[in-house]
Protein backbone atom coordinates (compact mmCIF):
# COMPACT_ATOMS: atom_id res chain seq x y z
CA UNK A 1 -12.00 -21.31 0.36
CA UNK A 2 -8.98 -21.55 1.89
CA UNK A 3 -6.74 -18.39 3.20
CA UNK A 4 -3.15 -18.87 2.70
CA UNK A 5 -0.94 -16.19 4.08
CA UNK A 6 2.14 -16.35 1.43
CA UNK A 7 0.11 -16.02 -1.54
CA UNK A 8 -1.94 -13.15 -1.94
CA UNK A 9 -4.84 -14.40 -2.75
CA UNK A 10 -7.04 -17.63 -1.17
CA UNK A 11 -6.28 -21.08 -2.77
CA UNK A 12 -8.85 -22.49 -4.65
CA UNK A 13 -9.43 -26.03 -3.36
CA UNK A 14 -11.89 -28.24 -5.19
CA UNK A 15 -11.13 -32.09 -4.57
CA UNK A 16 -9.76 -32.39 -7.58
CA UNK A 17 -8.02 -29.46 -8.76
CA UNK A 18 -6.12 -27.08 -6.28
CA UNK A 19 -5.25 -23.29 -7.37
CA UNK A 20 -3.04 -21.00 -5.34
CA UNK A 21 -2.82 -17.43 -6.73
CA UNK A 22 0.04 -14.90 -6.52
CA UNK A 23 -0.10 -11.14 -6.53
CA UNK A 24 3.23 -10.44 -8.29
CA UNK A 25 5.02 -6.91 -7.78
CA UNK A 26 1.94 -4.91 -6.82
CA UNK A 27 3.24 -5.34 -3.19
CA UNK A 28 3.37 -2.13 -0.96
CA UNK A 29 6.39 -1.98 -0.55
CA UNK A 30 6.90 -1.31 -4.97
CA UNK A 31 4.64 1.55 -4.41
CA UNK A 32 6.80 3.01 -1.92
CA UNK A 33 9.90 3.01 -4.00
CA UNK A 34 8.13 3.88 -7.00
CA UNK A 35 7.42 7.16 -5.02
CA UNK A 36 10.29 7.55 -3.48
CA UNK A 37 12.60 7.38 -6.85
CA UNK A 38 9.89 9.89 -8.11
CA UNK A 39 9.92 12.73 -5.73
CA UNK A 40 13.85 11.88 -5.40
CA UNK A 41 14.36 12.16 -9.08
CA UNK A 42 12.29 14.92 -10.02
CA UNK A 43 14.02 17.03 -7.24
CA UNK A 44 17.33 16.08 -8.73
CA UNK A 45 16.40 16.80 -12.02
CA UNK A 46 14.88 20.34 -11.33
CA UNK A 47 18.13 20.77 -9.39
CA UNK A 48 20.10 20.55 -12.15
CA UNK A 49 17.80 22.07 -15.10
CA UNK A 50 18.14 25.28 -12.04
CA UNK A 51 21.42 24.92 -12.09
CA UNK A 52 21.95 25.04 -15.98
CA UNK A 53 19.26 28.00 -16.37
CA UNK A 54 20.36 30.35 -13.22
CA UNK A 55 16.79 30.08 -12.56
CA UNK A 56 15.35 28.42 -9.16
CA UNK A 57 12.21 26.11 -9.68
CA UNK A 58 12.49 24.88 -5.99
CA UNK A 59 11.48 27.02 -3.70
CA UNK A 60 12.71 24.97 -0.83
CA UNK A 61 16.24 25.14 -1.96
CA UNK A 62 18.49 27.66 -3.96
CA UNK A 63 19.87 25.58 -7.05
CA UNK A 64 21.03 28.64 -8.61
CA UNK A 65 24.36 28.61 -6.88
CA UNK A 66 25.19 25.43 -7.82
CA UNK A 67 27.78 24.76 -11.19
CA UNK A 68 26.15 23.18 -14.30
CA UNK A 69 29.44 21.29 -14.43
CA UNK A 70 29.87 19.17 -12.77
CA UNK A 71 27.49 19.07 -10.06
CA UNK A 72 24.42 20.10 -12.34
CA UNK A 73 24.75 17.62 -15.16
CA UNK A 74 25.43 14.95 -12.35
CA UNK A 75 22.08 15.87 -10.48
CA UNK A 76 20.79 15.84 -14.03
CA UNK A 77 22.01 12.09 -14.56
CA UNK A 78 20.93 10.71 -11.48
CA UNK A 79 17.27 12.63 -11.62
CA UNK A 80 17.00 11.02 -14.74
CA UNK A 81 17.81 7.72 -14.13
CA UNK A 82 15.70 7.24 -10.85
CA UNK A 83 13.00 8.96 -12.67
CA UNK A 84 13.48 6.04 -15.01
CA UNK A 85 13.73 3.48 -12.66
CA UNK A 86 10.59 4.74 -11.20
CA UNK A 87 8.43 4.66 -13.99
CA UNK A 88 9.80 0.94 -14.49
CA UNK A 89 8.73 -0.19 -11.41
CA UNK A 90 5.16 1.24 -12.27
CA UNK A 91 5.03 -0.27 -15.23
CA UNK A 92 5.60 -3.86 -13.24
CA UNK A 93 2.85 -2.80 -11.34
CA UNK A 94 0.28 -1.84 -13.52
CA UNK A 95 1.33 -4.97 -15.39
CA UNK A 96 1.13 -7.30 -12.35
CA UNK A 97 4.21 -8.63 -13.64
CA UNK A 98 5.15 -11.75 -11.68
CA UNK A 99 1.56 -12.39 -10.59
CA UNK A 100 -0.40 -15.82 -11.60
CA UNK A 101 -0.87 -18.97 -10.17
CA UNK A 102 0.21 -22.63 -9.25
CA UNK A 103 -2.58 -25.76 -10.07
CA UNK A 104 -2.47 -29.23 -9.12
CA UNK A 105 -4.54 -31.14 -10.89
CA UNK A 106 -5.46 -34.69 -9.47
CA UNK A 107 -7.66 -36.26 -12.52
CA UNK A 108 -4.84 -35.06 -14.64
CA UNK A 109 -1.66 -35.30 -12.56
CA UNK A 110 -0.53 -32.46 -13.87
CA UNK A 111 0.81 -29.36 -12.42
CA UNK A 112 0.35 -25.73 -14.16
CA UNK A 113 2.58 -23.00 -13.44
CA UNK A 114 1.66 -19.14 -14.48
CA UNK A 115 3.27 -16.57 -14.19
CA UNK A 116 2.34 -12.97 -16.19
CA UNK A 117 5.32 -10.80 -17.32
CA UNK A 118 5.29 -7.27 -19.45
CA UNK A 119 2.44 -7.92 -21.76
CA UNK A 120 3.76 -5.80 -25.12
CA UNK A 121 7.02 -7.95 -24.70
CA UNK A 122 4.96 -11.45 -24.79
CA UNK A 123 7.00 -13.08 -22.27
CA UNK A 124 4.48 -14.77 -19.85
CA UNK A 125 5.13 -18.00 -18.69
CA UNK A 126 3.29 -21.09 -18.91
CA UNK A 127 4.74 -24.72 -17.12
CA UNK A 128 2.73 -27.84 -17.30
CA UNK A 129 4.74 -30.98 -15.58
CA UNK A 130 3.18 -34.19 -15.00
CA UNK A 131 3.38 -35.85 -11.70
CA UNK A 132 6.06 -38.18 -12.88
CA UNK A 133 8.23 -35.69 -13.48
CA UNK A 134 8.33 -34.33 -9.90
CA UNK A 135 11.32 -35.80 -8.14
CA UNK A 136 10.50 -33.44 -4.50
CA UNK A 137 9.15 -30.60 -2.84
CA UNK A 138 12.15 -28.63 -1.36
CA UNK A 139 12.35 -26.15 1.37
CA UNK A 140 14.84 -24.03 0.91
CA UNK A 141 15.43 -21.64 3.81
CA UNK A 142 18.42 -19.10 4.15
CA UNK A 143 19.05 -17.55 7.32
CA UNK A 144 21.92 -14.46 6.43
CA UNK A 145 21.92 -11.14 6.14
CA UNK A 146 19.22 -11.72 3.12
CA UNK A 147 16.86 -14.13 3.97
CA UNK A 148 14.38 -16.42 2.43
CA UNK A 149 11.86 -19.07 2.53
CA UNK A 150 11.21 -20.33 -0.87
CA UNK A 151 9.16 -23.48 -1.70
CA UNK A 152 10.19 -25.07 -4.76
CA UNK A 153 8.78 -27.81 -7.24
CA UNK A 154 12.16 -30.35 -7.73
CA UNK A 155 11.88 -32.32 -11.47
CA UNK A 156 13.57 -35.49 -12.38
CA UNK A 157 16.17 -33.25 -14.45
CA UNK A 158 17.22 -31.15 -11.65
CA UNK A 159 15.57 -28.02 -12.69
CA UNK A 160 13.37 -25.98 -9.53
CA UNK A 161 10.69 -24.36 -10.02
CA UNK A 162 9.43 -21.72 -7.01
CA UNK A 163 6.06 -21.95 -6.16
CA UNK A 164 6.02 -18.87 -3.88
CA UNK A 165 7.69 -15.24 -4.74
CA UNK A 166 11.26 -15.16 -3.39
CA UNK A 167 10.78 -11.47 -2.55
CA UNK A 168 8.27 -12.16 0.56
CA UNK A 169 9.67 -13.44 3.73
CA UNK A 170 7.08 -16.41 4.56
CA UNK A 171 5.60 -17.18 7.69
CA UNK A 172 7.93 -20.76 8.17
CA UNK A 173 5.01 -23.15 9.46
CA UNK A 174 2.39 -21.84 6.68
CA UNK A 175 5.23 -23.00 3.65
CA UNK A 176 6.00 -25.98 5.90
CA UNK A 177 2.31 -27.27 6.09
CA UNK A 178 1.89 -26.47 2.23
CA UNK A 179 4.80 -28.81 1.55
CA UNK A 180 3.44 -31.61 3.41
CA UNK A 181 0.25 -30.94 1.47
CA UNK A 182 1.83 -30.98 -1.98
CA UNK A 183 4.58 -33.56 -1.27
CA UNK A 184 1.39 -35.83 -0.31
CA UNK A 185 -0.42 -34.29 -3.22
CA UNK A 186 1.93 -35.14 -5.52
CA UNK A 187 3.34 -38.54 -3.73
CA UNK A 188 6.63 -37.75 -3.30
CA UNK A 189 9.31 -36.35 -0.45
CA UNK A 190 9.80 -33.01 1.28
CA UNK A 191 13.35 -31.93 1.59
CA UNK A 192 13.96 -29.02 4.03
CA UNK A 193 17.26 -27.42 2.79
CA UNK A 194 18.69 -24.74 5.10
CA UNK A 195 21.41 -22.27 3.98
C-alpha cells in the first residue's frame, strides 16, 4: 500500500483497479470548532437565561446585572445559534459527511466517485464516468488570501469533478505527481491552472 499525504487514508493500488480514500469533515480542526461554538454558546446562553431570572449560574461572571432587554435576549440568540451550529458540525462528523473515495478502474475504464453525505437525508453521491468521457486532469491552484490546491477530474461537457477535499491545503508536489499518475492513467493531459 501506498501512503498518500492529501487523502487520509492509503490508496489502494492493485494493477488494475486504484482506490484513494478520503476522510471527509472528521478533520481536527471540526472538532475544535465544534468545541469552541459549544463552550461559547452555552456561556452565552446561561448569560442570558441569568440575566432574565436575576439568578447567576456562572460563577465566573455576574450575569445578574445585565438587562434581559436587550443585551439578555441577544446573548440568548447568539448562545443559541452557535449552540446550533455546533451540534451541526457534530453531526457532519459523526456522519463522516464528505468522506469516500475515488477508483480507477483499468479493465473497466471507468472511474467511481463516492462521496457520503447526512445519511437520514439520502443524499450520498455516487459518479461513474468512463474514460472517454475524461477530457483532463486540471490543477487548479490559487495563491490569495484563501488558498487552494484542488485536483479535479475535467469531462468532455465541461463539468469538474474534485478528486481531493478543497478544505485541506495540499502538499503541491504530492497533487502534482498524482496528476501525472492519473493523466497517464487515464491517457489524457494535465493542465496546471493557477489563480
Amino acid at each position: 500500500m501506498v501512503k498518500s499525504k492529501e487523502f487520509s487514508q492509503p490508496i489502494r493500488d492493485t494493477n488494475l483497479v486504484h482506490r484513494e480514500f478520503l476522510k471527509g469533515a472528521n478533520t481536527i480542526s471540526n472538532y475544535i470548532w465544534c468545541s469552541i461554538l459549544f463552550l461559547g454558546g452555552f456561556g452565552f446562553f446561561l448569560a442570558g437565561l441569568a440575566s432574565y431570572y436575576k439568578r447567576n449560574f456562572i460563577p465566573l461572571f455576574d450575569s445578574t446585572e445585565l438587562d434581559f432587554i436587550p443585551q439578555g435576549i441577544l446573548l440568548l440568540f447568539y448562545g443559541t445559534l452557535a449552540l446550533l451550529l455546533s451540534f451541526f458540525i457534530l453531526l457532519w462528523i459523526v456522519e463522516k459527511v464528505g468522506s469516500g473515495f475515488n477508483e480507477y478502474d483499468q479493465v473497466e475504464r471507468v472511474v467511481r466517485v463516492f462521496r457520503k453525505g447526512l445519511s437520514f437525508l439520502k443524499n450520498d453521491i455516487y459518479l461513474v464516468y468512463s474514460f472517454s468521457d475524461v477530457k483532463n486532469i486540471e490543477l487548479e491552484i490559487v495563491d490569495n488570501i484563501n488558498p487552494r490546491r484542488v485536483l479535479y477530474l475535467c469531462l468532455q461537457d465541461e463539468r469538474r469533478i474534485p478528486l481531493n477535499p478543497t478544505t485541506v491545503l495540499n502538499d503541491l508536489a504530492e497533487l502534482e505527481k498524482r496528476g501525472i499518475f492519473l493523466a497517464n492513467l487515464m491517457e489524457v493531459s494535465l493542465i496546471l491552472n493557477r489563480l
